[in-house]
Protein backbone atom coordinates (compact mmCIF):
# COMPACT_ATOMS: atom_id res chain seq x y z
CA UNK A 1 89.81 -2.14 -21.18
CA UNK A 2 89.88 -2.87 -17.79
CA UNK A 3 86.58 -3.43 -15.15
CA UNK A 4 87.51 -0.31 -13.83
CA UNK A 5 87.63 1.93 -16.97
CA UNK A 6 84.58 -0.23 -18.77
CA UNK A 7 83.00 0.79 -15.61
CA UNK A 8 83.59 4.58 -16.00
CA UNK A 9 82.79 4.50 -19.42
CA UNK A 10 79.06 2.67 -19.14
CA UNK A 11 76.36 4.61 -20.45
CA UNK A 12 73.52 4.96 -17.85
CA UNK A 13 70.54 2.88 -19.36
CA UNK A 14 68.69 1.80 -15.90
CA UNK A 15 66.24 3.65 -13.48
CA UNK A 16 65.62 2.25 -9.94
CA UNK A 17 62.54 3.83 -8.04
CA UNK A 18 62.05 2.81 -4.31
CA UNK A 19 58.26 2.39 -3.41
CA UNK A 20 58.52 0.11 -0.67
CA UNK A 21 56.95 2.82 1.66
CA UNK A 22 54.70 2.79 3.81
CA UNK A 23 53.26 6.04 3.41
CA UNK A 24 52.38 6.27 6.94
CA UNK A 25 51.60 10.49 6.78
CA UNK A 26 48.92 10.20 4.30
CA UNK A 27 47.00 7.41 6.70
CA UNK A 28 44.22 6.32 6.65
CA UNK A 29 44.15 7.08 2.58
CA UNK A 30 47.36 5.06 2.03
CA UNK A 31 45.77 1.82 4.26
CA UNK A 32 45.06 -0.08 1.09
CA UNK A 33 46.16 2.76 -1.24
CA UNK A 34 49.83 2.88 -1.94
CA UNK A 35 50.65 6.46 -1.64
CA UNK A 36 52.73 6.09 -5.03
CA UNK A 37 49.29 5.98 -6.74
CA UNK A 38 47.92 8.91 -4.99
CA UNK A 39 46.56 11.48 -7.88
CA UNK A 40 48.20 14.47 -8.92
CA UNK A 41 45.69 16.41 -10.65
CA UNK A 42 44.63 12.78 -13.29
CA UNK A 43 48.02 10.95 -12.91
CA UNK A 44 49.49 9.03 -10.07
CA UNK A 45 52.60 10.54 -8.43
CA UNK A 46 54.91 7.65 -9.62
CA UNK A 47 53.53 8.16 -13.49
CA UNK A 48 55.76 11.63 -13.67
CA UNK A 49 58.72 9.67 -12.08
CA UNK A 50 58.49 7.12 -14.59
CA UNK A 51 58.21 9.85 -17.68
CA UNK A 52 60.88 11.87 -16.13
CA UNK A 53 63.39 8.94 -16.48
CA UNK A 54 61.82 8.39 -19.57
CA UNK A 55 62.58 11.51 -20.63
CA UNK A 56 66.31 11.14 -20.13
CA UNK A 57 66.70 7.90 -21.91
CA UNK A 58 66.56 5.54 -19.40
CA UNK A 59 63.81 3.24 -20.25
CA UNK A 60 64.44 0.53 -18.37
CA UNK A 61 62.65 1.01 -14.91
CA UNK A 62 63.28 -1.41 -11.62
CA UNK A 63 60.03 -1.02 -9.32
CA UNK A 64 61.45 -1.76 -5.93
CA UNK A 65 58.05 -2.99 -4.07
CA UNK A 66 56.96 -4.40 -1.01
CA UNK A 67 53.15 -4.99 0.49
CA UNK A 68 50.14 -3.41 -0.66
CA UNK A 69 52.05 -2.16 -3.64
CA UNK A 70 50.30 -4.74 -6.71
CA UNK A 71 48.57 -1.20 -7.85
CA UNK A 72 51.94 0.40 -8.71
CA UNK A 73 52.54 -2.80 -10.92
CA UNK A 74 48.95 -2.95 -12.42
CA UNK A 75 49.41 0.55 -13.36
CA UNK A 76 52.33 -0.08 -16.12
CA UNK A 77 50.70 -3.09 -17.08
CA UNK A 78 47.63 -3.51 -19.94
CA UNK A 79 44.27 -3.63 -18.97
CA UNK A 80 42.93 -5.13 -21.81
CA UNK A 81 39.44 -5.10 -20.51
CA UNK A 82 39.55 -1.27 -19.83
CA UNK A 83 41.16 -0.69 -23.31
CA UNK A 84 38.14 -2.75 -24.79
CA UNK A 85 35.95 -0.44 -23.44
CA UNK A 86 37.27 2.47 -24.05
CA UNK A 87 37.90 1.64 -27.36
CA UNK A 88 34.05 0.34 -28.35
CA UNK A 89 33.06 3.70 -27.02
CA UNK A 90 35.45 5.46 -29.38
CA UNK A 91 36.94 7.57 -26.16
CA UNK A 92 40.62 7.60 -27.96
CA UNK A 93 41.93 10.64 -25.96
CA UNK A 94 41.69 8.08 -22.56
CA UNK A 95 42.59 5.06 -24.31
CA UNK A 96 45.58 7.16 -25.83
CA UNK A 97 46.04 7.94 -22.54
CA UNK A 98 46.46 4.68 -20.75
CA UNK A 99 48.17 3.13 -23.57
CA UNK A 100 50.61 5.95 -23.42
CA UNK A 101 51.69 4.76 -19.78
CA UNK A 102 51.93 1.24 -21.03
CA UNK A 103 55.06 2.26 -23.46
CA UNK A 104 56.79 4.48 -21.35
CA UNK A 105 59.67 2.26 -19.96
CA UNK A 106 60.04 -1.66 -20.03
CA UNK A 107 59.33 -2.26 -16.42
CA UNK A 108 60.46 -4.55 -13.68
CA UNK A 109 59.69 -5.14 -10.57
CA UNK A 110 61.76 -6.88 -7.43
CA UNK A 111 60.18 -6.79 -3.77
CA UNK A 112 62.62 -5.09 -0.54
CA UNK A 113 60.89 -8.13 1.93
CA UNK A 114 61.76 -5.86 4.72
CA UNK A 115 61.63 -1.87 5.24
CA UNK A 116 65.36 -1.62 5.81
CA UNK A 117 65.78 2.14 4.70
CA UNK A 118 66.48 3.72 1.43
CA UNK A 119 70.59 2.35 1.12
CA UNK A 120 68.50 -1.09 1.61
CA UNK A 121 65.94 -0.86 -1.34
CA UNK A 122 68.77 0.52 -3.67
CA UNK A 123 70.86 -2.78 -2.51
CA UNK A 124 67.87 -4.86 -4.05
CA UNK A 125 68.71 -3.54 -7.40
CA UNK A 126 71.89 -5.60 -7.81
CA UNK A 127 70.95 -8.23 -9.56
CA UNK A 128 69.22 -6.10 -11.92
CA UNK A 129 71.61 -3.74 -12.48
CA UNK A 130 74.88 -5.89 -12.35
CA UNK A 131 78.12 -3.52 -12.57
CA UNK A 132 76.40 -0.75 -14.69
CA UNK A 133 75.96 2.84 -13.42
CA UNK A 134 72.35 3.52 -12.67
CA UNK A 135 69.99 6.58 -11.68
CA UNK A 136 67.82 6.23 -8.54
CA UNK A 137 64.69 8.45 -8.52
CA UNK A 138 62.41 8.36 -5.18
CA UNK A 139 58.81 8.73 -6.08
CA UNK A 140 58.41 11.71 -3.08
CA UNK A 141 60.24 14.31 -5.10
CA UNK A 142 58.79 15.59 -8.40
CA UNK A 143 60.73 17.83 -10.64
CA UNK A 144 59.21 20.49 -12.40
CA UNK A 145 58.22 19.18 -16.30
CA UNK A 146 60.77 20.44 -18.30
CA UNK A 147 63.80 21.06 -15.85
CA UNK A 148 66.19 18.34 -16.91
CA UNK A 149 67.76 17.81 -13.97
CA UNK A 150 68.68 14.19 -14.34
CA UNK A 151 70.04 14.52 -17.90
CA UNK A 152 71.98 17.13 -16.43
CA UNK A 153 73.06 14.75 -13.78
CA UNK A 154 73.48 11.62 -16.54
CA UNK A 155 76.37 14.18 -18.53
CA UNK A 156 78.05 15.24 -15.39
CA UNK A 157 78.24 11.31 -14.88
CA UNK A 158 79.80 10.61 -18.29
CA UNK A 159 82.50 13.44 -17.68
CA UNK A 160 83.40 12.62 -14.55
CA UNK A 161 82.67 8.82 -13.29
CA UNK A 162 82.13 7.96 -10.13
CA UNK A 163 78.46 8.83 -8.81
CA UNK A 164 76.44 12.23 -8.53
CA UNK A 165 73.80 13.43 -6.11
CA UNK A 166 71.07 16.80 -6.74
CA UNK A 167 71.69 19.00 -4.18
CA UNK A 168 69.61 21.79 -3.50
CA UNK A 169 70.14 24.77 -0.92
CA UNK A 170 67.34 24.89 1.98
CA UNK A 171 66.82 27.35 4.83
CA UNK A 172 69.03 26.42 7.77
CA UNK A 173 66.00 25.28 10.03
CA UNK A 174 65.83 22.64 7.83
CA UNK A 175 68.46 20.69 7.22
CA UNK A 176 68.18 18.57 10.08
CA UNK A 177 65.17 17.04 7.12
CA UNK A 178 67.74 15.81 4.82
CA UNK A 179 71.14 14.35 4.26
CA UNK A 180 73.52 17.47 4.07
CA UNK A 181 76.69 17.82 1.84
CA UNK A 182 79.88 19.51 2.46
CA UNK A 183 81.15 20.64 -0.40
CA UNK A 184 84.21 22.34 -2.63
CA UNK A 185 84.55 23.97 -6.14
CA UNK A 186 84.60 20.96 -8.81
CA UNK A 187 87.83 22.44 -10.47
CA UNK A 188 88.95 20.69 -13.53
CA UNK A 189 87.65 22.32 -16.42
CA UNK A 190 85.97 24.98 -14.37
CA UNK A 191 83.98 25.05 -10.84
CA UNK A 192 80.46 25.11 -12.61
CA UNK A 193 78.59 23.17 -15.21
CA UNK A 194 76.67 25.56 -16.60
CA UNK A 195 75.81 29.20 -15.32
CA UNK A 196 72.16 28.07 -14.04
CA UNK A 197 73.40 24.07 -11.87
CA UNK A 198 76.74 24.60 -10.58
CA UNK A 199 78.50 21.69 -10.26
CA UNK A 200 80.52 20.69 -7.25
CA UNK A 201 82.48 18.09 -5.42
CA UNK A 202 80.77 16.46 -2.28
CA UNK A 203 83.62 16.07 0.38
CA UNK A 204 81.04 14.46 3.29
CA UNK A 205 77.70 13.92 3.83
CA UNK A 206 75.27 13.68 6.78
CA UNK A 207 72.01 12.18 7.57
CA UNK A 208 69.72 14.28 8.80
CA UNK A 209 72.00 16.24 11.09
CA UNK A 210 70.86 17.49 14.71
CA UNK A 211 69.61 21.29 14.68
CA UNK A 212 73.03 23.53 14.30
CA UNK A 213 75.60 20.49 13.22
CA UNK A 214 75.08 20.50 9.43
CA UNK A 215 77.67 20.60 7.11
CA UNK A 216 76.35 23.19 4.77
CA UNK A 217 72.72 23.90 3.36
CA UNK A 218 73.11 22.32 0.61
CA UNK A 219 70.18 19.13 1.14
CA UNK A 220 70.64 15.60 -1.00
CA UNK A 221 67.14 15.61 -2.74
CA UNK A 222 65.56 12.22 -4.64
CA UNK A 223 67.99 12.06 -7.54
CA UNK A 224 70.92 10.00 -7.78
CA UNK A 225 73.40 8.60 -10.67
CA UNK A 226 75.57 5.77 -8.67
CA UNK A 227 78.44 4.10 -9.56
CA UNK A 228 77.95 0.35 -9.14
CA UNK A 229 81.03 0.61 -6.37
CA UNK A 230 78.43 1.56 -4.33
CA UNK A 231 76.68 -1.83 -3.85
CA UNK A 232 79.74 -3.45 -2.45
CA UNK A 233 79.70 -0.47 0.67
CA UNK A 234 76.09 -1.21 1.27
CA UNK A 235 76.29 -4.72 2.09
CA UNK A 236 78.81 -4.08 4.46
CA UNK A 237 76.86 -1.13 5.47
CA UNK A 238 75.77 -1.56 9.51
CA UNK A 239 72.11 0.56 10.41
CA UNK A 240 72.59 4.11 10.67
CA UNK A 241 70.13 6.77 11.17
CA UNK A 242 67.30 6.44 12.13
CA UNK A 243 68.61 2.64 12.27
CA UNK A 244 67.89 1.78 8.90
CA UNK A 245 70.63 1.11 5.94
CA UNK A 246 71.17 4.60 4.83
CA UNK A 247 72.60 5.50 0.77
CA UNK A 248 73.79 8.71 2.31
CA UNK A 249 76.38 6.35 4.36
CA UNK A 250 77.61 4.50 1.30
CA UNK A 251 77.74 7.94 -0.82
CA UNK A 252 80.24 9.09 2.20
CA UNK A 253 82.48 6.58 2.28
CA UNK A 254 82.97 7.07 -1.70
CA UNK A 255 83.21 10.95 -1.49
CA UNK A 256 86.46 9.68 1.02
CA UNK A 257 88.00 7.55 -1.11
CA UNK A 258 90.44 8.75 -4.07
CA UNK A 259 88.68 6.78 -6.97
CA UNK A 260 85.46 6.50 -6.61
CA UNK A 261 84.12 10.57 -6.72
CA UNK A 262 81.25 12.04 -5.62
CA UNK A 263 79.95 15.06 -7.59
CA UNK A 264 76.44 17.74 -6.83
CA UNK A 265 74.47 19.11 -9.25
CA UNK A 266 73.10 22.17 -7.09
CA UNK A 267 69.13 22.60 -8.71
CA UNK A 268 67.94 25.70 -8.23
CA UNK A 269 64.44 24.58 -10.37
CA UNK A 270 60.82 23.73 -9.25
CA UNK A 271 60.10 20.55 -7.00
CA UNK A 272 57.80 19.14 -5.55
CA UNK A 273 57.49 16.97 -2.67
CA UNK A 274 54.73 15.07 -2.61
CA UNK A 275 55.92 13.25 1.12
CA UNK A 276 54.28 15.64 3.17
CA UNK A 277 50.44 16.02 3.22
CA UNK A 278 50.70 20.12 2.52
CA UNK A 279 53.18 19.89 -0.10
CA UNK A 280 50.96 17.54 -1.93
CA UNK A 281 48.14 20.05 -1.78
CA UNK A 282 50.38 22.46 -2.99
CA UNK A 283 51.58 20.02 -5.87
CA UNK A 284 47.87 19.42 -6.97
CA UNK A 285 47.53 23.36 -7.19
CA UNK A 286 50.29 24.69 -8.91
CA UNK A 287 50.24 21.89 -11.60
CA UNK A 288 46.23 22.32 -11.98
CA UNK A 289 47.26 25.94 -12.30
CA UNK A 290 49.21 25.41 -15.61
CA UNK A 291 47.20 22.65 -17.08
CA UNK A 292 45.91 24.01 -20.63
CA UNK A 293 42.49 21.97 -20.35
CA UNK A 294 42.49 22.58 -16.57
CA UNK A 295 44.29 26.16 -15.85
CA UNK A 296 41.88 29.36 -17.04
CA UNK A 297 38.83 27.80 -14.80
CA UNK A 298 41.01 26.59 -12.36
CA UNK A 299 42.63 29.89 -11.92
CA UNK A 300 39.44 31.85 -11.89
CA UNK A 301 37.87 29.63 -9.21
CA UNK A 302 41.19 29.49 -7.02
CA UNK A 303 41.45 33.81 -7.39
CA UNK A 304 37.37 33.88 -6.10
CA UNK A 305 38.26 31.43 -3.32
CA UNK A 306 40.85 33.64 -1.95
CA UNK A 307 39.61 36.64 -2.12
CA UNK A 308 36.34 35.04 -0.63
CA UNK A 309 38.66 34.90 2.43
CA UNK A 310 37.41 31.67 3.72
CA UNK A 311 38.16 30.55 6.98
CA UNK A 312 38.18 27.46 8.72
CA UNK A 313 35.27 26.43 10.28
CA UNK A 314 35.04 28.50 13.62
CA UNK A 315 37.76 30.97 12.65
């Protein structure tokens, strides 16, 4: 067996999550806070990352860090002293709890140095990953519990080869948000996966496109499956948008070339992004919402609010 074909064969077993950011929209709460470890509802944004790759197998998770970001680390890690006390108090549902987080993935951590862009952080990874395929999850997007989008995305990857993007269709107004895929009918053994995620083949991509000039409306969200081919494009890669190292350049130059293809997973299921200051709100709500523990009081209190018709002060 050749690199190539022991290449195409590898069984995804590694995560990378960027969370070098500086979470500059959620200032002055992200000053000394990384915005990673923000709560949603009792768990910090990055925990349902980390139990979503879980999830699919892949428990072998590469922090990509930078400054501020020792909480993200100290999170995964034991706290012996907080177990201890927990523990003399007989509180087992919390020390469950934080143990639980301890075991979900053996976890690594490498630091970016510099805020290069996102094709930058995932360059980091190399040495960690070597030539094996490997999933990239960014800790903005959340996908609804249950959805199993990137197992989806890890079969799709063992059919196939080459490297696989989510794509999910967005109004028209905003595209110019995201990096944009043009895209054809997979064809093969049929033009979609399943009848819910069709599957397709990415032709081109664009980063962030200028109002009008997109591609299609089909927007790359935070999950990836790469082919280790792409490592070799980003450290040739010059700054693009925005004039950082950009993944949606490398993942362009592979959806041109003959061997190395790009495939979409079009997601038509619940996420959340957690980026932007009112999605987060909306986040905290709408998984409070369906919390067992949480939910019926929740609910009630929420319906009385609204119907309360409050108004900002002065309105």
């Amino acid at each position: 067996m050749n690199a190539t074909t022991a290449t195409l064969t590898a069984t995804v077993t590694k995560a990378v999550i960027p969370v070098a950011g500086l979470g500059t929209r959620f200032l002055p709460a992200t000053k000394a806070t990384p915005k990673e470890m923000l709560p949603v509802v009792d768990k910090p944004a990055i925990q349902y990352v980390v139990e979503e790759a879980a999830a699919a197998g892949l428990e072998d998770v590469l922090m990509i860090t930078g400054r501020n970001k020792r909480a993200v680390e100290d999170h995964f890690d034991n706290n012996t002293e907080l177990e201890h006390a927990l523990a003399t108090k007989g509180d087992t549902a919390r020390l469950d709890a934080v143990r639980r987080v301890t075991r979900l993935a053996h976890m690594h951590h490498v630091r970016q140095g510099e805020p290069l862009g996102l094709g930058h952080a995932v360059l980091c990874a190399r040495s960690h990953v070597g030539d094996e395929p490997f999933a990239v999850l960014l800790g903005d997007d959340l996908i609804g519990p249950g959805e199993g989008l990137l197992e989806r995305m890890l079969r799709v990857r063992a059919r196939y080869g080459g490297s696989v993007v989510a794509l999910m269709e967005v109004a028209p107004d905003r595209t110019h948000l995201y990096g944009c895929a043009k895209v054809e009918p997979a064809g093969g053994a049929g033009s979609a996966y399943d009848a819910h995620d069709p599957l397709v083949r990415v032709v081109d991509l664009v980063e962030k496109p200028a109002h009008g000039t997109a591609p299609s409306n089909y927007a790359v969200i935070g999950r990836y499956v790469l082919d280790p081919a792409v490592f070799g494009l980003l450290e040739k890669a010059q700054p693009g948008h925005g004039g950082e190292i950009q993944l949606t350049d490398a993942l362009r130059e592979l959806a041109h070339s003959d061997d190395h293809p790009v495939h979409g997973v079009v997601f038509s299921g619940r996420r959340f992004d957690t980026g932007d200051r009112a999605s987060y709100l909306r986040t905290i709500v709408e998984l409070a919402c369906e919390r067992p523990d949480l939910g019926p009081d929740f609910r009630s209190w929420l319906t009385d609010f609204v119907r309360a018709g409050h108004e900002a002060p002065g309105g």
